[in-house]
N, C-alpha and C. Protein backbone atom coordinates (compact mmCIF):
# COMPACT_ATOMS: atom_id res chain seq x y z
N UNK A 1 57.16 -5.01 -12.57
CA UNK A 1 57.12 -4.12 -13.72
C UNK A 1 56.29 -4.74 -14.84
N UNK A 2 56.03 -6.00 -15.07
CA UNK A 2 55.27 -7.10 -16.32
C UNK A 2 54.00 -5.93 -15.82
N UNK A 3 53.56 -6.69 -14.55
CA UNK A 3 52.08 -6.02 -14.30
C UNK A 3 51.79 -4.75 -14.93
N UNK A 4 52.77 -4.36 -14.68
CA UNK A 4 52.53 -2.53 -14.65
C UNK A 4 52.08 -2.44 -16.21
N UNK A 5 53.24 -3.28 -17.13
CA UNK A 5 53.22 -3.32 -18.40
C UNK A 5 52.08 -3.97 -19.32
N UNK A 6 51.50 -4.88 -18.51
CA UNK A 6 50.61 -5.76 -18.82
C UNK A 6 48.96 -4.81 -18.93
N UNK A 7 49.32 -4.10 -17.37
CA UNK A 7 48.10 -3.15 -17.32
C UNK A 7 47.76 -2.14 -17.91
N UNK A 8 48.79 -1.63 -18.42
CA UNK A 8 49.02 -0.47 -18.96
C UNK A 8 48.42 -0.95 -20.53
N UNK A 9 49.03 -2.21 -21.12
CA UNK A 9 48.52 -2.43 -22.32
C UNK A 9 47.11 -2.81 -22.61
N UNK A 10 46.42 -3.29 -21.64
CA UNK A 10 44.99 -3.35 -21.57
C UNK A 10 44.24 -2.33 -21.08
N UNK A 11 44.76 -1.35 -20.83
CA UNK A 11 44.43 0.44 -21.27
C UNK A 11 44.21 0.62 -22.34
N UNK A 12 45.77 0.91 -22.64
CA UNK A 12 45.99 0.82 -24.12
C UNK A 12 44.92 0.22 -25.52
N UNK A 13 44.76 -1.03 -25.15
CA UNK A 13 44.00 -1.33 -25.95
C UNK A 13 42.22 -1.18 -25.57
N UNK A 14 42.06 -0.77 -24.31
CA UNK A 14 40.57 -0.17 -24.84
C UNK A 14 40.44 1.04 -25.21
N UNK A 15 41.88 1.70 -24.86
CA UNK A 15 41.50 3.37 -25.45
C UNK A 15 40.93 3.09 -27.10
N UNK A 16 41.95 2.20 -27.59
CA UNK A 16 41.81 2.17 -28.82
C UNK A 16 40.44 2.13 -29.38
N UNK A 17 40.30 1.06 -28.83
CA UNK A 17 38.77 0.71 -29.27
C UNK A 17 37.35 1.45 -28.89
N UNK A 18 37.86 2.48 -27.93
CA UNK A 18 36.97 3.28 -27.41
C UNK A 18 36.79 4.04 -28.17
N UNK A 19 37.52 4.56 -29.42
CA UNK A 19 37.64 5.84 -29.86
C UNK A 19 36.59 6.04 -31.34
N UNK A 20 36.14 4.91 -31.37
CA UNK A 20 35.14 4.91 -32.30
C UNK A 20 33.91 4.10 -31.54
N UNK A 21 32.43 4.26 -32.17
CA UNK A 21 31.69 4.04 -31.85
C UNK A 21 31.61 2.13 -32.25
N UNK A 22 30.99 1.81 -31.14
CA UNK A 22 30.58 0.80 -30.94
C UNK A 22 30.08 0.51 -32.02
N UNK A 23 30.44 -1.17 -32.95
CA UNK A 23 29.97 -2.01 -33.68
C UNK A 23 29.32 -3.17 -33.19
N UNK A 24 29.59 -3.64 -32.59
CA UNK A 24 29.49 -5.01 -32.20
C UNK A 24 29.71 -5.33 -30.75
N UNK A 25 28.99 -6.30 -30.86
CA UNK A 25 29.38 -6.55 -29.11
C UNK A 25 30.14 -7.96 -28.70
N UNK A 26 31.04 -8.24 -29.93
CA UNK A 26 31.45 -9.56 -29.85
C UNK A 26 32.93 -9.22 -29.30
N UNK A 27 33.53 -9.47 -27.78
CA UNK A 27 34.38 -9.73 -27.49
C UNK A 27 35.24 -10.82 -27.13
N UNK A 28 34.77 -11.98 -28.12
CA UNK A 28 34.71 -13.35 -27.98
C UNK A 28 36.60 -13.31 -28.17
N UNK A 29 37.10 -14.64 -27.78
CA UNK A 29 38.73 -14.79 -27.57
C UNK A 29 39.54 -14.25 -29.04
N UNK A 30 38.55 -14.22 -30.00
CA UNK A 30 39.06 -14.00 -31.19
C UNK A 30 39.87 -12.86 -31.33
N UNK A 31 39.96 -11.61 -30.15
CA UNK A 31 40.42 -10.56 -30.40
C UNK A 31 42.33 -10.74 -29.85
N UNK A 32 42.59 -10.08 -30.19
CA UNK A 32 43.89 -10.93 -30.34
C UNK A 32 45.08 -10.09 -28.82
N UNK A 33 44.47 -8.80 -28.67
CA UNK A 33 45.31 -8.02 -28.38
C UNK A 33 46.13 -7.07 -28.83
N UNK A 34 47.28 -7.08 -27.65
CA UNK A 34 48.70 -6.20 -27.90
C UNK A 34 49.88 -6.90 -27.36
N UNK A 35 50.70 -6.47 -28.53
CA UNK A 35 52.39 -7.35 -27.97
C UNK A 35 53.21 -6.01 -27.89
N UNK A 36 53.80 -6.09 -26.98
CA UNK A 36 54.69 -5.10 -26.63
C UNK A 36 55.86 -5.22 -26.87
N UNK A 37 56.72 -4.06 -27.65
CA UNK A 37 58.06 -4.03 -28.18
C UNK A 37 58.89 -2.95 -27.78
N UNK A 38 60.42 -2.54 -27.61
CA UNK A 38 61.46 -1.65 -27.90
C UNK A 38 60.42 -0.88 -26.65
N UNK A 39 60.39 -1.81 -25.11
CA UNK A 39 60.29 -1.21 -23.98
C UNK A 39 61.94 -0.73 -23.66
N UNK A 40 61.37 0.57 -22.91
CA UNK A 40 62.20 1.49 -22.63
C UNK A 40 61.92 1.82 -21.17
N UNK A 41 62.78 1.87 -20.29
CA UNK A 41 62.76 1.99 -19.03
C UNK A 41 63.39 3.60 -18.67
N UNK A 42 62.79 4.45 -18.03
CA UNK A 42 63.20 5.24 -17.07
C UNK A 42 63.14 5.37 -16.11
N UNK A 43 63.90 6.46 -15.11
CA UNK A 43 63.35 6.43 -13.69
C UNK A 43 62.47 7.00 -13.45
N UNK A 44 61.27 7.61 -14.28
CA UNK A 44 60.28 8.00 -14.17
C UNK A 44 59.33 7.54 -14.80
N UNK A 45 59.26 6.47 -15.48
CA UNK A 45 58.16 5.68 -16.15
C UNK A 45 59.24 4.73 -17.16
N UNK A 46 57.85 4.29 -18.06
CA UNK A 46 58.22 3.74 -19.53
C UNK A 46 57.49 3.85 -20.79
N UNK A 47 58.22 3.63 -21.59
CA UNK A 47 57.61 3.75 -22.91
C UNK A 47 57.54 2.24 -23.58
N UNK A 48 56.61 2.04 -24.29
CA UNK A 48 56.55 0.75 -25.48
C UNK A 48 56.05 0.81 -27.34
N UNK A 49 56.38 0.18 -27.67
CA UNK A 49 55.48 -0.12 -29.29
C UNK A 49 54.58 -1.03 -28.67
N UNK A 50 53.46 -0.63 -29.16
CA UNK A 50 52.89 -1.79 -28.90
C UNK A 50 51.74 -2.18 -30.41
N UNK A 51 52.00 -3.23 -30.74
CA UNK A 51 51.50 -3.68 -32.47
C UNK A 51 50.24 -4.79 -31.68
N UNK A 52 49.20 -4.45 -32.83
CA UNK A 52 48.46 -5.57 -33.02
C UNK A 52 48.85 -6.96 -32.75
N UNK A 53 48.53 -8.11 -32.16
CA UNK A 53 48.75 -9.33 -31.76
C UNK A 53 48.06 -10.68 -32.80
N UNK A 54 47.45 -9.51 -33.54
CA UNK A 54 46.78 -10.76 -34.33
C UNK A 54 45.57 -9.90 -35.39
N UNK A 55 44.91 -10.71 -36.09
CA UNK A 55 43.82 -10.23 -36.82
C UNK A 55 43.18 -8.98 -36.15
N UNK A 56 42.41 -7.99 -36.43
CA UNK A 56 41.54 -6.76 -35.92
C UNK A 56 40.18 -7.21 -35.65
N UNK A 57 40.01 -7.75 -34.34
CA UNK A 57 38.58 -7.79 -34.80
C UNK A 57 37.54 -6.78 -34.57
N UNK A 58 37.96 -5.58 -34.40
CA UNK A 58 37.26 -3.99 -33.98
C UNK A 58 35.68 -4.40 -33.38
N UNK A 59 35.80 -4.36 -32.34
CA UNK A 59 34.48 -5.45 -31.53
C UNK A 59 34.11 -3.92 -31.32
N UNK A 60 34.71 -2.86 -30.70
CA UNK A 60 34.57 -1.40 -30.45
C UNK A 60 35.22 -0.56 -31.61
N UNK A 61 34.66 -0.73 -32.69
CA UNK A 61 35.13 0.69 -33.96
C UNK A 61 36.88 -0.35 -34.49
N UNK A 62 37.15 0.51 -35.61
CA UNK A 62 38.64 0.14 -35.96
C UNK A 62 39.38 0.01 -35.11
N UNK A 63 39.99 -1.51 -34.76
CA UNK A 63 41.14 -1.42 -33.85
C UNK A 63 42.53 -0.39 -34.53
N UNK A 64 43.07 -0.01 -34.02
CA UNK A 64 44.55 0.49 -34.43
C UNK A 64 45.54 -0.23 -34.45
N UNK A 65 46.29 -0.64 -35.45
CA UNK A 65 47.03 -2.10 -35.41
C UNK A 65 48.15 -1.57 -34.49
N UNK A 66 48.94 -0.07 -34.95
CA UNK A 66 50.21 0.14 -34.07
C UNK A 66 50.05 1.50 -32.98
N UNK A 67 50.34 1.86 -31.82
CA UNK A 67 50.17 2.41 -30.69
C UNK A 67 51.61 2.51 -30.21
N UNK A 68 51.70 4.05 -29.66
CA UNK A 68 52.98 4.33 -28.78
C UNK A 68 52.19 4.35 -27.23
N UNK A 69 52.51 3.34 -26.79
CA UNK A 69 52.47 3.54 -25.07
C UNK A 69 53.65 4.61 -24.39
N UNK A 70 53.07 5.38 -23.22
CA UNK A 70 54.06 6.27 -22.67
C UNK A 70 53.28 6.17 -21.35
N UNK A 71 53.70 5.89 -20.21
CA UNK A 71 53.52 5.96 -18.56
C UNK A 71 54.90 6.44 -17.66
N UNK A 72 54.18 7.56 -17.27
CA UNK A 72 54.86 8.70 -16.18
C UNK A 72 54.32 8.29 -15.19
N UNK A 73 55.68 8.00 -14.18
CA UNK A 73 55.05 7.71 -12.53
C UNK A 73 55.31 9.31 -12.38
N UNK A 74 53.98 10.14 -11.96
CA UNK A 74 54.04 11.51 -11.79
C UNK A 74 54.66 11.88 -10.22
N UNK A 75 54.10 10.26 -9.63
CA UNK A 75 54.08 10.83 -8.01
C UNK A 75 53.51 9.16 -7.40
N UNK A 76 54.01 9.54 -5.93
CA UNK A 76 53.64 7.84 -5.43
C UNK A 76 52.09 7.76 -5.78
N UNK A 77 51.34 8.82 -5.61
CA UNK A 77 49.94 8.17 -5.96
C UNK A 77 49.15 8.90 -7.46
N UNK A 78 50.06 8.68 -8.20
CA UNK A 78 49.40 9.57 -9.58
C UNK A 78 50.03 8.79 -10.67
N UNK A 79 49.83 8.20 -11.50
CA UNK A 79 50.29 7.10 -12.81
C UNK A 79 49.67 8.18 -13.89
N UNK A 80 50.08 8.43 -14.95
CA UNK A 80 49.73 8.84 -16.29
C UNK A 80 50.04 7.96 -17.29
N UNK A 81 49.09 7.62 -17.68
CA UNK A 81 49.09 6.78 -19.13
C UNK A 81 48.41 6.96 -20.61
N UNK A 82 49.79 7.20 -21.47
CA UNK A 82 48.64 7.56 -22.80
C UNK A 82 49.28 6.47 -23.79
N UNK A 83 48.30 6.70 -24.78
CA UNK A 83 48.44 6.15 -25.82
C UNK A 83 48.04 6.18 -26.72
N UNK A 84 48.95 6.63 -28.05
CA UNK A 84 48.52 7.44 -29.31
C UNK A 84 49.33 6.41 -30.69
N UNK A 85 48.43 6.56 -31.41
CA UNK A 85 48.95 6.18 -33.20
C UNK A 85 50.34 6.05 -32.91
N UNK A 86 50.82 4.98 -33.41
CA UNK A 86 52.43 5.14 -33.67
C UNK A 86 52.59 5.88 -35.08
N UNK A 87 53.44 6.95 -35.05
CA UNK A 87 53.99 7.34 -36.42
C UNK A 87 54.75 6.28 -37.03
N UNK A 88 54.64 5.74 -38.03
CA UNK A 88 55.84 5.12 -38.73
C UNK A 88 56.28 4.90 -40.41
């Protein structure tokens, strides 16, 4: 389940960065990530917070510091994964 979670957050975080146009092309270690919080397990997927890990370094447009992860196992061969602005 880490994997799943792990993968899902490095989705997560290029959606983010996808969503604005390209600045820079520096994806040097400096970028910090995503830490994942107040995972939630169902029998049909999971949900997470997932916050900024560190400084922004928006290598792809404004990073988004906070993100709601949501993954639906739809079916043995179909995964849905989104990830939108956390309201807070």
């Amino acid at each position: 389940m880490y994997g799943l979670l792990a993968g899902s957050a490095l989705v997560a975080a290029a959606s983010a960065r996808a969503i604005a146009p390209r600045q820079t092309n520096d994806t040097s270690p400096a970028c910090p990530g995503y830490s994942a919080s107040n995972v939630q397990q169902s029998g049909t997927g999971l949900s997470a917070d997932l916050s900024l890990a560190g400084s922004p370094c928006n290598s792809y447009g404004r990073d988004i510091e906070n993100l709601r992860l949501t993954v639906s196992y739809d079916t043995g061969m179909l995964l849905e994964v989104n990830s939108n602005p956390a309201r807070r």
